[in-house]
C-alpha atoms as a PDB file:
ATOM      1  CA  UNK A   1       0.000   0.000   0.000  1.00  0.00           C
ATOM      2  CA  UNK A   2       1.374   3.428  -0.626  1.00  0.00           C
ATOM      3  CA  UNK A   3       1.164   6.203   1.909  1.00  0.00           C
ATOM      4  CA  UNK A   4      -1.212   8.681   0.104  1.00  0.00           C
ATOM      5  CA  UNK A   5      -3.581   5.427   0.068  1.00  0.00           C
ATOM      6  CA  UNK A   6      -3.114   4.716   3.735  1.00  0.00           C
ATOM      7  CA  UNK A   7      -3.814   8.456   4.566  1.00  0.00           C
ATOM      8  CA  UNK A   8      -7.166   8.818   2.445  1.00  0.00           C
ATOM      9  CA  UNK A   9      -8.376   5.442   3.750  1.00  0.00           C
ATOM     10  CA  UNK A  10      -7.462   6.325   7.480  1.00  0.00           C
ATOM     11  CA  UNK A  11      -8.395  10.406   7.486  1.00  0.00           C
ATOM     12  CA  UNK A  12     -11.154  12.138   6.270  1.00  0.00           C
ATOM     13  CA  UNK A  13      -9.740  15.419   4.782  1.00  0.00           C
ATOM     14  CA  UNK A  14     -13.186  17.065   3.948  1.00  0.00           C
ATOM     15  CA  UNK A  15     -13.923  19.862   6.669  1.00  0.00           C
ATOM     16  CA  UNK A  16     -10.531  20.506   7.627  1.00  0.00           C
ATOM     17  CA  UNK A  17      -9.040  23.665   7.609  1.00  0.00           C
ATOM     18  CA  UNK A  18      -6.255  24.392   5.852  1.00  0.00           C
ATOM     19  CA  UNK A  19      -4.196  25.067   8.633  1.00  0.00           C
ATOM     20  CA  UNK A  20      -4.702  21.398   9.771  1.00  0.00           C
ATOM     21  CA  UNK A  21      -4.279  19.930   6.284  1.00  0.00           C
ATOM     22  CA  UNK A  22      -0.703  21.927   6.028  1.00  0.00           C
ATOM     23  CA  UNK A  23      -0.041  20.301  10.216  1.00  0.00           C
ATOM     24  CA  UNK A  24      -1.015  16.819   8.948  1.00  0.00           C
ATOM     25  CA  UNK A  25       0.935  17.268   5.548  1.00  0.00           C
ATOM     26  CA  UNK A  26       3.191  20.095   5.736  1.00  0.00           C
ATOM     27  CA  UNK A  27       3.847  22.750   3.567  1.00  0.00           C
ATOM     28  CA  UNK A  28       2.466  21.999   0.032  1.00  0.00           C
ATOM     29  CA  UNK A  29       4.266  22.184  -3.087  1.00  0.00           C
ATOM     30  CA  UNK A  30       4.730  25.192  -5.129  1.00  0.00           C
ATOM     31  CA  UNK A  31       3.935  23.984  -8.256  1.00  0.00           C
ATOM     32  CA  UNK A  32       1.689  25.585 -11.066  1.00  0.00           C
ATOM     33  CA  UNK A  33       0.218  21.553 -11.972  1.00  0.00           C
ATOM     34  CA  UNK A  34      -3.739  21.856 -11.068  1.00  0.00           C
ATOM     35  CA  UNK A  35      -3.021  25.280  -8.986  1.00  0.00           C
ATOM     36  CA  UNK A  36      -5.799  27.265  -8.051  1.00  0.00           C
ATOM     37  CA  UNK A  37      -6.819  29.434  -5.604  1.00  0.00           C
ATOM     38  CA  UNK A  38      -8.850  27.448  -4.055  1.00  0.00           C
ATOM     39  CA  UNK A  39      -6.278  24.708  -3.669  1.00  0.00           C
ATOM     40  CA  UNK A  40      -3.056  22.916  -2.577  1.00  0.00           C
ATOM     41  CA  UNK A  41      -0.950  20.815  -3.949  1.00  0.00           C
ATOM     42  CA  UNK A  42       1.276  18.201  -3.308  1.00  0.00           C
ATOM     43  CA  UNK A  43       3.690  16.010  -5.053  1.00  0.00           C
ATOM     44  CA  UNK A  44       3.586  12.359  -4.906  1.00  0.00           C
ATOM     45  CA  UNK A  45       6.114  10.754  -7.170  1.00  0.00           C
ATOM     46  CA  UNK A  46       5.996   8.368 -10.122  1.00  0.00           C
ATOM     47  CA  UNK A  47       2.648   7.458 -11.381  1.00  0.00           C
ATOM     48  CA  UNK A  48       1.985   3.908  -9.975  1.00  0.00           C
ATOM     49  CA  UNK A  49       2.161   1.237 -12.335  1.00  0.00           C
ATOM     50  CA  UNK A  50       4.076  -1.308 -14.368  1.00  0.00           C
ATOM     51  CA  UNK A  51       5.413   1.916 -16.785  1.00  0.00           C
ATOM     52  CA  UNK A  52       5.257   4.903 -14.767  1.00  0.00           C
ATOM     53  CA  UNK A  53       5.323   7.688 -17.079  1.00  0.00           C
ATOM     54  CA  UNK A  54       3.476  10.705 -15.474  1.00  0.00           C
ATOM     55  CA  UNK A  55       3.217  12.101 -12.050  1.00  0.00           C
ATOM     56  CA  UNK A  56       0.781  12.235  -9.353  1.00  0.00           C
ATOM     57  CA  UNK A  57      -0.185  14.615  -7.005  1.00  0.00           C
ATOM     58  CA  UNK A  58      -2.716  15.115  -4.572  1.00  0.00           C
ATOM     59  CA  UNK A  59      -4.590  18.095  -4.889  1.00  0.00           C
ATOM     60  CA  UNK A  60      -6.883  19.098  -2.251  1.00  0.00           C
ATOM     61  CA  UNK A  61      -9.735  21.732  -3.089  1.00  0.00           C
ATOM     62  CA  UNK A  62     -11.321  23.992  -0.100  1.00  0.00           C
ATOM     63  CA  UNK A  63     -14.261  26.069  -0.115  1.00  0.00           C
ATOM     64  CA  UNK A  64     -14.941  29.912   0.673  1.00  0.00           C
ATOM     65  CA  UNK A  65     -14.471  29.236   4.734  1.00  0.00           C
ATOM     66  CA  UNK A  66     -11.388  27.159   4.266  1.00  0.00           C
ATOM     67  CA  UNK A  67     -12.069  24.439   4.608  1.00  0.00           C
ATOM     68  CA  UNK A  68     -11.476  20.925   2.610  1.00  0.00           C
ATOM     69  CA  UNK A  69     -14.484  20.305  -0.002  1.00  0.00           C
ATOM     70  CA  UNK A  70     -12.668  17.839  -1.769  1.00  0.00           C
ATOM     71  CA  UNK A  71      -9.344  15.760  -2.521  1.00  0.00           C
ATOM     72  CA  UNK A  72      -8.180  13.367  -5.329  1.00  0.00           C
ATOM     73  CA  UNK A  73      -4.913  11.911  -6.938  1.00  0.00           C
ATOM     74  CA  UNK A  74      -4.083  13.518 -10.148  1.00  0.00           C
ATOM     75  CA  UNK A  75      -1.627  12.173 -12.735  1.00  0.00           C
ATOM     76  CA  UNK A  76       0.207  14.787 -15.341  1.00  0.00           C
END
């Protein structure tokens, strides 16, 4: 199993500030890759798989208050 797995399955992001996201996480990456500014991102390494080609990142999406609305792995 690979750590970004383990954390989704074990904590529920959604409703979390960001200031406890960046605690649980740390600082996220400053990339321009799915940046918005409603968002944070961070990078994860080598696409999983047999020929990893890409990258992926998980990008975590917060609302006007904050707080997390929504958080998925992303390749490039």
């Amino acid at each position: 199993m690979y750590i970004v797995d383990d954390l989704i399955n074990t904590y529920d992001l959604k409703g979390k500030t960001k200031s406890e996201v960046m605690t649980l996480l740390g600082p996220p990456n400053e990339t321009e890759y799915f940046k918005t500014e409603k968002n944070i991102v961070y990078y994860l390494g080598d696409e999983r798989g047999f020929i990893p080609i890409d990258s992926e990142w998980l990008v975590i999406d917060f609302d006007g208050n904050e707080k997390v609305n929504n958080y998925v792995v992303r390749t490039d």
